[in-house]
N, C-alpha and C. Protein backbone atom coordinates (compact mmCIF):
# COMPACT_ATOMS: atom_id res chain seq x y z
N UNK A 1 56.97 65.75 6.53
CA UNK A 1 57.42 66.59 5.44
C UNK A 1 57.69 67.98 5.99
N UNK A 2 58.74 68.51 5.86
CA UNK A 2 59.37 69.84 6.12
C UNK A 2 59.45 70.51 4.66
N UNK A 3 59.11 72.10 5.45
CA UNK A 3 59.22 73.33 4.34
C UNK A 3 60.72 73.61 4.26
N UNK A 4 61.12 73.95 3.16
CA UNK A 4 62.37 75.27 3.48
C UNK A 4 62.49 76.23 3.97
N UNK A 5 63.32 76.56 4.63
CA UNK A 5 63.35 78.18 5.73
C UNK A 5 63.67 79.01 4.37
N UNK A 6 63.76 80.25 4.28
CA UNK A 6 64.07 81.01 3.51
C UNK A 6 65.29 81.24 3.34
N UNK A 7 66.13 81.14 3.87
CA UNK A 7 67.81 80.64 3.47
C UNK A 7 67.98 79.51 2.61
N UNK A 8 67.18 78.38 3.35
CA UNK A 8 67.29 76.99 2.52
C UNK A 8 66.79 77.39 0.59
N UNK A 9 65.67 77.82 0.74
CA UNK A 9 64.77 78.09 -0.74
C UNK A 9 65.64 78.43 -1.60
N UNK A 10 67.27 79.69 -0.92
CA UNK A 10 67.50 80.55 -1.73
C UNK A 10 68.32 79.91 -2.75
N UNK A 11 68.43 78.08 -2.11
CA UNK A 11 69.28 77.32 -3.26
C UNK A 11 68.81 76.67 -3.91
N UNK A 12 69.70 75.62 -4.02
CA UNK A 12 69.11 74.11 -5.06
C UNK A 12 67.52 74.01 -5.53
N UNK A 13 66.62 73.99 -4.49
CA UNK A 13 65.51 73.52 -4.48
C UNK A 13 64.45 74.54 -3.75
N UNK A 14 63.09 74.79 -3.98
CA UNK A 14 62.06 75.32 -3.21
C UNK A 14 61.62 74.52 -2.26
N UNK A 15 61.30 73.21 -2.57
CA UNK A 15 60.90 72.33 -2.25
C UNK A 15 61.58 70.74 -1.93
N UNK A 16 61.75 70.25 -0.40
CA UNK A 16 62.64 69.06 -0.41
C UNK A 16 61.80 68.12 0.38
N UNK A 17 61.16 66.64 -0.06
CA UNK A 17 60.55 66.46 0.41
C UNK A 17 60.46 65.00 1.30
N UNK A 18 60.52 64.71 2.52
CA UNK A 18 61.30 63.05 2.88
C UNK A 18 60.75 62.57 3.17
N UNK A 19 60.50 61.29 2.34
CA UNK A 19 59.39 60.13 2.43
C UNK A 19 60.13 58.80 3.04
N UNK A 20 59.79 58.59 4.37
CA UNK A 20 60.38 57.20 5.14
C UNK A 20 59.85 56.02 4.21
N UNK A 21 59.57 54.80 4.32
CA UNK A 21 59.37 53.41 4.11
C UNK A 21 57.73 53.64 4.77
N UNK A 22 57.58 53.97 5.90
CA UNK A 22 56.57 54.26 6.71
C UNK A 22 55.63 55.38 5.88
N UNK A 23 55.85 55.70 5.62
CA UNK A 23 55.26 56.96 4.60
C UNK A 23 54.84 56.37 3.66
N UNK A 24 55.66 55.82 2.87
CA UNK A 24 55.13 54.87 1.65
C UNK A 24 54.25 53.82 2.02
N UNK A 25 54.38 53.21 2.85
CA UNK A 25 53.23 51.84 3.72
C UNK A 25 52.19 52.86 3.60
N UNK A 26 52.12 54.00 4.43
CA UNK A 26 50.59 54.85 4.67
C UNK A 26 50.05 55.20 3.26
N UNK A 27 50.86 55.42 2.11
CA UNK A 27 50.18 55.74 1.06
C UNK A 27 49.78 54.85 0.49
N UNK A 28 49.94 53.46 0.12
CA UNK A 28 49.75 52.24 -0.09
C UNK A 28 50.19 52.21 -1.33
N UNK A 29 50.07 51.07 -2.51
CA UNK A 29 50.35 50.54 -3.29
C UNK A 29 49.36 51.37 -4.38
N UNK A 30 49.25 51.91 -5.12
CA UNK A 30 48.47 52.61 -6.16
C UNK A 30 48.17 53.99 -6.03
N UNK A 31 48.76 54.17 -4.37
CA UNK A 31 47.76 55.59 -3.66
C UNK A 31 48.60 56.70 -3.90
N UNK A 32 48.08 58.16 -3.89
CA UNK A 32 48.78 59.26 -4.02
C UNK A 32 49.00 60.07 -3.12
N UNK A 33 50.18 61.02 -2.61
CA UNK A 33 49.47 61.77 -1.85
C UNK A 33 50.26 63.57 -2.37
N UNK A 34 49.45 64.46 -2.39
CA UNK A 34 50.42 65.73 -2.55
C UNK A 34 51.92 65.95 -1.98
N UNK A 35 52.57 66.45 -2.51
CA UNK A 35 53.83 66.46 -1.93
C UNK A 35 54.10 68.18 -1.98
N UNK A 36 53.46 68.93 -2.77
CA UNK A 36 53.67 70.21 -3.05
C UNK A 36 52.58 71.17 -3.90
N UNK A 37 53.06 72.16 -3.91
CA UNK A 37 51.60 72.60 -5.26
C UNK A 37 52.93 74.17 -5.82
N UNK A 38 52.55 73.63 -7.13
CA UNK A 38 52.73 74.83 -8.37
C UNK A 38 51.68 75.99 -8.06
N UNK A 39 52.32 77.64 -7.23
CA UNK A 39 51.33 78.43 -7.22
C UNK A 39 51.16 78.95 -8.51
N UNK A 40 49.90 79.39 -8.90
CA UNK A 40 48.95 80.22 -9.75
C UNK A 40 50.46 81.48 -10.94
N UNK A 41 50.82 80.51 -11.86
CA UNK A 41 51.46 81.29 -13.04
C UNK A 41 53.02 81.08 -12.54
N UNK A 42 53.18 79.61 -11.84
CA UNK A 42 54.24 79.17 -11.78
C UNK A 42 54.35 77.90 -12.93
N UNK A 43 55.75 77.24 -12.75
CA UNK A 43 56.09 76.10 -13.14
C UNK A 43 57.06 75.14 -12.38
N UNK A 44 57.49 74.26 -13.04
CA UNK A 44 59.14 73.46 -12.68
C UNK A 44 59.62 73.56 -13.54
N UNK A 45 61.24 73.90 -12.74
CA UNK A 45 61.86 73.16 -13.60
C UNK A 45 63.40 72.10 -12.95
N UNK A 46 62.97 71.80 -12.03
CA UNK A 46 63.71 70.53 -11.48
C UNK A 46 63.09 69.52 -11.28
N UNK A 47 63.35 68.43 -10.77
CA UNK A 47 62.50 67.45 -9.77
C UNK A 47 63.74 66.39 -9.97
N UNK A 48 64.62 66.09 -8.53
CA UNK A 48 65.53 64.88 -8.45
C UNK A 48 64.79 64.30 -7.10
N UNK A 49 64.75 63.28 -7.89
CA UNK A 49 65.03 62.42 -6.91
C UNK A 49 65.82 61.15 -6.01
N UNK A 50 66.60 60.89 -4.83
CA UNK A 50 67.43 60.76 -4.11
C UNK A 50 67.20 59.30 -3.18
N UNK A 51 67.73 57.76 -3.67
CA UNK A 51 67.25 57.47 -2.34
C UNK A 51 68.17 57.47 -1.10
N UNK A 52 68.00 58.24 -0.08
CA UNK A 52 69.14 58.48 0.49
C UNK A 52 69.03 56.96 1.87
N UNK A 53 68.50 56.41 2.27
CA UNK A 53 68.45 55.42 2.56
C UNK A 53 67.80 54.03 2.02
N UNK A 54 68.79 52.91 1.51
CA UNK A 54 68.54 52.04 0.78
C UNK A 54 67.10 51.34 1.37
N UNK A 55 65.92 50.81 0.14
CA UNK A 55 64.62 50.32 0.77
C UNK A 55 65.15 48.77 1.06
N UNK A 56 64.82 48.59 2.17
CA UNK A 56 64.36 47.06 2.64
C UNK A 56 63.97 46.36 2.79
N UNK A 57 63.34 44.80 2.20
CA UNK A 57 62.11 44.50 1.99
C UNK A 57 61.02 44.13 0.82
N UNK A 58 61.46 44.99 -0.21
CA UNK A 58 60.96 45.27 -1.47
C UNK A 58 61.92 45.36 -2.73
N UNK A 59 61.43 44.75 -3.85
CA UNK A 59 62.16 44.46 -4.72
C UNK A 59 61.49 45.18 -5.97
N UNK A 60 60.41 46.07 -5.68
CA UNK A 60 59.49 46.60 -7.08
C UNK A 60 58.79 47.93 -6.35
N UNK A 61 59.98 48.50 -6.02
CA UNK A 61 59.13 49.59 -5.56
C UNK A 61 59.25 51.04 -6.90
N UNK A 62 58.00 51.43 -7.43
CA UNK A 62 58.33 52.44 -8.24
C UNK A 62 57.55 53.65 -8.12
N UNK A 63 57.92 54.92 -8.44
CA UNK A 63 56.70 55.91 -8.00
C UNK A 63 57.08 56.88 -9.40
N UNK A 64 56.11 57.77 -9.29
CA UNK A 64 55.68 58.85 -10.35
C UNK A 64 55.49 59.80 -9.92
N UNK A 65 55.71 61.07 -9.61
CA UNK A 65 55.83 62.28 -9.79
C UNK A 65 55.13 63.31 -10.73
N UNK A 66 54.14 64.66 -10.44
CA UNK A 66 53.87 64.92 -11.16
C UNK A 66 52.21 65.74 -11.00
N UNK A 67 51.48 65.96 -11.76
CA UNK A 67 50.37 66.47 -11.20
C UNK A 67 49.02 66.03 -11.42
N UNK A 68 48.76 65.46 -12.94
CA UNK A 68 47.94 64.73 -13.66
C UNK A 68 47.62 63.74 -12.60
N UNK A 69 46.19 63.36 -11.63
CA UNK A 69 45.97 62.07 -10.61
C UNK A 69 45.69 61.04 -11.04
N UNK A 70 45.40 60.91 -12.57
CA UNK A 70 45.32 59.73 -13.07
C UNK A 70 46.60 59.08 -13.53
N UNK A 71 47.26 59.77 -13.62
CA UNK A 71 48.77 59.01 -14.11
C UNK A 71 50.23 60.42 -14.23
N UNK A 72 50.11 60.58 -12.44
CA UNK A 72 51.01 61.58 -12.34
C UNK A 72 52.81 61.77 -13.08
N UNK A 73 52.85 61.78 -13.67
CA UNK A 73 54.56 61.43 -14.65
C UNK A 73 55.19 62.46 -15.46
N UNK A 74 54.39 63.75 -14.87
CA UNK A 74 55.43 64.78 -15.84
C UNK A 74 56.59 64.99 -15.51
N UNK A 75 57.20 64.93 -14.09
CA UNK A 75 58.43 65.27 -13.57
C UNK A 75 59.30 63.89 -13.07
N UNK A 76 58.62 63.16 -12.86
CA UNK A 76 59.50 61.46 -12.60
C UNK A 76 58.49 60.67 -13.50
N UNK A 77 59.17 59.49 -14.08
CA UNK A 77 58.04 58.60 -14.72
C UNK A 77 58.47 57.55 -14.30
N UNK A 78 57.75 56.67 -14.27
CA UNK A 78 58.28 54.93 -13.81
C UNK A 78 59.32 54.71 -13.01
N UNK A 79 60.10 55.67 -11.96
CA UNK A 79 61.03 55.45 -11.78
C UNK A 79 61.24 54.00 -10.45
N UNK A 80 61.96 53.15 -10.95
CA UNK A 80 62.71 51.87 -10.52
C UNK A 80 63.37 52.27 -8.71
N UNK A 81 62.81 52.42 -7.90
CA UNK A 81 63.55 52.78 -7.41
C UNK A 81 64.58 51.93 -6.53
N UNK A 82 64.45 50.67 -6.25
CA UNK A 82 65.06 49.20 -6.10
C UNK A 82 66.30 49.31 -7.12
N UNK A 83 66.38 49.94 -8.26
CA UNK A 83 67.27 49.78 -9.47
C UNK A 83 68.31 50.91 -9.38
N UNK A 84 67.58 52.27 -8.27
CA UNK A 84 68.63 53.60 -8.53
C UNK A 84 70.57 53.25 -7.75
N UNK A 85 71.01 53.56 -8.77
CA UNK A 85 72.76 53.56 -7.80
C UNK A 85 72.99 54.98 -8.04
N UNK A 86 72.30 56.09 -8.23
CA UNK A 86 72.37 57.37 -8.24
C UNK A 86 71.20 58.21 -8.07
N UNK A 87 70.90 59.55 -7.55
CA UNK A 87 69.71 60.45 -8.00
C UNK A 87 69.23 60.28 -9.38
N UNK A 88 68.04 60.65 -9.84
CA UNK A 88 67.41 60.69 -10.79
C UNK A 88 66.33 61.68 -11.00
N UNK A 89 66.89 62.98 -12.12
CA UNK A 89 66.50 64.18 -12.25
C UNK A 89 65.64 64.00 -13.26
N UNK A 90 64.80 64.68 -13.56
CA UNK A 90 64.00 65.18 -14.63
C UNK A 90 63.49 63.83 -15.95
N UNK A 91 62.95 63.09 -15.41
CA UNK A 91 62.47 61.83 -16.64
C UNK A 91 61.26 61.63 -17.30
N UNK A 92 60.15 62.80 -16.27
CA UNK A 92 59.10 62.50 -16.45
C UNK A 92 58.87 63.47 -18.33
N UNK A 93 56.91 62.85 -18.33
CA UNK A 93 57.15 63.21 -19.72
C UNK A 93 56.89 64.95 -19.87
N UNK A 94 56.97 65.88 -19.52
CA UNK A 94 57.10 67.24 -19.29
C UNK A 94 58.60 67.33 -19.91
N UNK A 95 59.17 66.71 -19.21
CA UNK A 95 60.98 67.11 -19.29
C UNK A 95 61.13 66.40 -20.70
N UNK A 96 60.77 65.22 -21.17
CA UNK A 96 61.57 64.04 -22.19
C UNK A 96 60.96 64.13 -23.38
N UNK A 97 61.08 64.84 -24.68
CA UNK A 97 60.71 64.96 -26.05
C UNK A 97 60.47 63.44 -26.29
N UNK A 98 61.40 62.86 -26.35
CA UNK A 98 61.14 61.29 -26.94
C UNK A 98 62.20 60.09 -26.44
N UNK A 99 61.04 58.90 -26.30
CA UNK A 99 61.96 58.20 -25.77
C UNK A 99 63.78 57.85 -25.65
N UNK A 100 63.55 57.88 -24.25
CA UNK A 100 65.31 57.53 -24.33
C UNK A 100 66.15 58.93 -24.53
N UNK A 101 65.53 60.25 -24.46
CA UNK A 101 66.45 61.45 -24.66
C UNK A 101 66.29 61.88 -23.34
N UNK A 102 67.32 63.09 -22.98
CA UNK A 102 66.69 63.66 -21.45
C UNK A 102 66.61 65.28 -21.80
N UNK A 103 66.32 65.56 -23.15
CA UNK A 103 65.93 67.06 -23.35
C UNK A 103 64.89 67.51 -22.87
N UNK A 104 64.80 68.46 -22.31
CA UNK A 104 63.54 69.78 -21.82
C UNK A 104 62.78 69.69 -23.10
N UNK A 105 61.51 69.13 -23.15
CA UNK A 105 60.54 69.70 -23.96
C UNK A 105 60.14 70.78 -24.24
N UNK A 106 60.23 71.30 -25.43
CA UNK A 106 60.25 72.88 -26.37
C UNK A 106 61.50 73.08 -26.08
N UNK A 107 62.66 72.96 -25.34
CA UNK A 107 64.30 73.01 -25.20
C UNK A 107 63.95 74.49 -24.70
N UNK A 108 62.96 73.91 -23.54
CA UNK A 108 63.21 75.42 -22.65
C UNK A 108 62.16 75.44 -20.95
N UNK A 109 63.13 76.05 -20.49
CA UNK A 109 62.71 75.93 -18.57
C UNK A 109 61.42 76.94 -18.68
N UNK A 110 61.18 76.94 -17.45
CA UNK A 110 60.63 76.13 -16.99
C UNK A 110 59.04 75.12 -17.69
N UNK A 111 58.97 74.01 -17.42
CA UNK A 111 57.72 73.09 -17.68
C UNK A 111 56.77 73.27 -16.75
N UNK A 112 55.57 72.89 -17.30
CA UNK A 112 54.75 72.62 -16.48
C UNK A 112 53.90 73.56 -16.13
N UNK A 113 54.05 74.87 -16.78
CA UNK A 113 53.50 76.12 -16.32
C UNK A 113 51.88 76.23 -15.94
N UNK A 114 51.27 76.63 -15.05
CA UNK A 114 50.12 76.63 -14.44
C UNK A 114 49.20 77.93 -14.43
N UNK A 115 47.80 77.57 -14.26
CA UNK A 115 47.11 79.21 -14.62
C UNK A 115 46.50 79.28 -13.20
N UNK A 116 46.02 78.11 -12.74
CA UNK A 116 45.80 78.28 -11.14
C UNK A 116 46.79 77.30 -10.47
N UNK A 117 46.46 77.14 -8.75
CA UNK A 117 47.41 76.90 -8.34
C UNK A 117 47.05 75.30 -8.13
N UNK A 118 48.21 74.42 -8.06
CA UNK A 118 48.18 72.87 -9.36
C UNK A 118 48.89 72.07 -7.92
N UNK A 119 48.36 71.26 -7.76
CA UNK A 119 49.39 70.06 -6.20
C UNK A 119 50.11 69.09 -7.63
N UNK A 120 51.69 68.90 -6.68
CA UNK A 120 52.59 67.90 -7.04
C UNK A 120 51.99 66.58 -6.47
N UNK A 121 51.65 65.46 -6.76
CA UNK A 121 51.65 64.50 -5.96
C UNK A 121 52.83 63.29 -6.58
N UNK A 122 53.09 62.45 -5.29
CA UNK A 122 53.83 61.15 -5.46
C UNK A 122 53.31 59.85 -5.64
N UNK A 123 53.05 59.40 -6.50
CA UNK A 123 52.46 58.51 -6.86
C UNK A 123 53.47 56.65 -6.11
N UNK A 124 53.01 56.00 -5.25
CA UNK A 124 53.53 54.50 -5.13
C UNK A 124 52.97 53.69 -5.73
N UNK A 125 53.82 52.48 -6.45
CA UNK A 125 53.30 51.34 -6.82
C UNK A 125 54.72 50.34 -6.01
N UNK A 126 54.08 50.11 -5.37
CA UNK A 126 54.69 48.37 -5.47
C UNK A 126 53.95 47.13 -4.06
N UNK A 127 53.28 46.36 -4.56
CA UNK A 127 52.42 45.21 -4.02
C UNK A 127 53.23 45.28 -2.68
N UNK A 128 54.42 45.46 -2.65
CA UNK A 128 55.23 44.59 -1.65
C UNK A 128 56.01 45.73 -0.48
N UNK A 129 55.35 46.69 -0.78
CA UNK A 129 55.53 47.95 -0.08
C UNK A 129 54.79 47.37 1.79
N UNK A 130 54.11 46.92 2.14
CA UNK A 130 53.37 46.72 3.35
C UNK A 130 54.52 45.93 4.24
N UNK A 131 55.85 45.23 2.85
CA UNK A 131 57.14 44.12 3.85
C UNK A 131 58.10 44.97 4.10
N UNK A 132 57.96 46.67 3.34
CA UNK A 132 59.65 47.31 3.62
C UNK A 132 59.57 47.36 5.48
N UNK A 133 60.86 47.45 5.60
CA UNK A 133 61.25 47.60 7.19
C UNK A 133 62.22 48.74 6.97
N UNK A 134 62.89 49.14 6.01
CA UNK A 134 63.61 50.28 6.13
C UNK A 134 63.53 51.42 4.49
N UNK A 135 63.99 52.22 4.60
CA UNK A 135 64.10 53.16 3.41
C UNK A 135 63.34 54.46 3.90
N UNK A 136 64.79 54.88 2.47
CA UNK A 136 63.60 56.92 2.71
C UNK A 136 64.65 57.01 1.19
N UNK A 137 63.00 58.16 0.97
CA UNK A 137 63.33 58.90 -0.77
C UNK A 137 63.54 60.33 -0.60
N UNK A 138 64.54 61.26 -0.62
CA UNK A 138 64.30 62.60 -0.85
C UNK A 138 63.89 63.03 -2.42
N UNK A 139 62.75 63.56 -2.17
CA UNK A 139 62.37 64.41 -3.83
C UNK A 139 62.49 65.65 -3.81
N UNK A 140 63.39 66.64 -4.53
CA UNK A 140 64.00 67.61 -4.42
C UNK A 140 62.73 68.79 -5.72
N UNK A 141 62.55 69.40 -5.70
CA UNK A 141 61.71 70.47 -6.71
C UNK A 141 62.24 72.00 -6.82
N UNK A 142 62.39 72.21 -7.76
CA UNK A 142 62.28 73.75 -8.14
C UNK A 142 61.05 74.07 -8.50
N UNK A 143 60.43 74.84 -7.54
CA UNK A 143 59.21 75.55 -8.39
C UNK A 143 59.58 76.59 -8.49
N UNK A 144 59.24 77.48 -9.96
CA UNK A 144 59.61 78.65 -10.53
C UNK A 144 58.02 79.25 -10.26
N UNK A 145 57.99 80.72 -9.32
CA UNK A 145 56.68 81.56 -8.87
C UNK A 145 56.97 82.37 -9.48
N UNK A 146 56.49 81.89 -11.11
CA UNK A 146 56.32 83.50 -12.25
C UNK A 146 55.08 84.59 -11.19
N UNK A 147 54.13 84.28 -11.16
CA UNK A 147 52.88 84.74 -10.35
C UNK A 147 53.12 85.60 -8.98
N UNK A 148 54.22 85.48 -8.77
CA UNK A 148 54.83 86.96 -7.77
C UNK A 148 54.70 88.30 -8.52
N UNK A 149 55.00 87.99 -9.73
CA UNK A 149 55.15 89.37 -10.13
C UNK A 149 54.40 90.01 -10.79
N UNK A 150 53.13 89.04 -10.95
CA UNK A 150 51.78 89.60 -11.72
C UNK A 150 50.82 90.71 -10.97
């Protein structure tokens, strides 16, 4: 996992994060691992995610996004990732008022806002993760650092 240089930050994303097939094997099937952290009176308000190399091997691979360790899903939820033919931005339940819509909850940026400082983790599920031989996921984040200016 690579940081952004400070040129990179000044765009799209704060945070870009690349998870091989191999990466996912080490986290295993249920397991989590941080991918980032919301500093102290920040929030999000992005999270895409990318598979930029197709997985191999696996037919049920899905992960979650998010901060909650019991059932991380504010910024990705259930996402299919065997099923993506495109990126997939903002689904988790932070971002989604109600099923099946893709509105910003309260219809306003950033989510997720934090009073101390909060880890992103990536959540894997799929049994059949130990047979991939190929794949990688980029997960892309905006974290918004209200807490600079306090």
């Amino acid at each position: 996992m690579s940081k952004l240089s400070v040129n990179e930050s000044a765009g799209d994303f704060t945070d870009v994060i690349k998870l091989t097939y191999v990466d996912l094997q080490n986290i295993g099937t249920g397991g989590q691992k941080t991918i980032a952290t919301i500093p102290a009176g920040g929030g999000v308000d992005l999270c895409v995610v990318h598979e930029s190399v197709a997985f191999v091997g696996t037919t049920s691979l899905v992960i979650d996004v998010g901060t909650t360790t019991g059932d991380p899903d504010e910024f990705i939820d259930a996402l299919d990732v065997d099923a993506m033919t495109i990126p997939v931005a903002n689904t988790g339940d932070a971002f989604v008022q109600a099923a099946g819509t893709t509105t910003i909850a309260g219809g306003s940026l950033p989510v997720k806002l934090v009073a101390a400082d909060t880890d992103v983790v990536v959540e894997v599920t799929d049994a059949a993760i130990a047979s991939a031989t190929a794949g990688e996921l980029v997960i892309g984040l905006r974290i918004i650092d209200l807490g600079r200016f306090a």
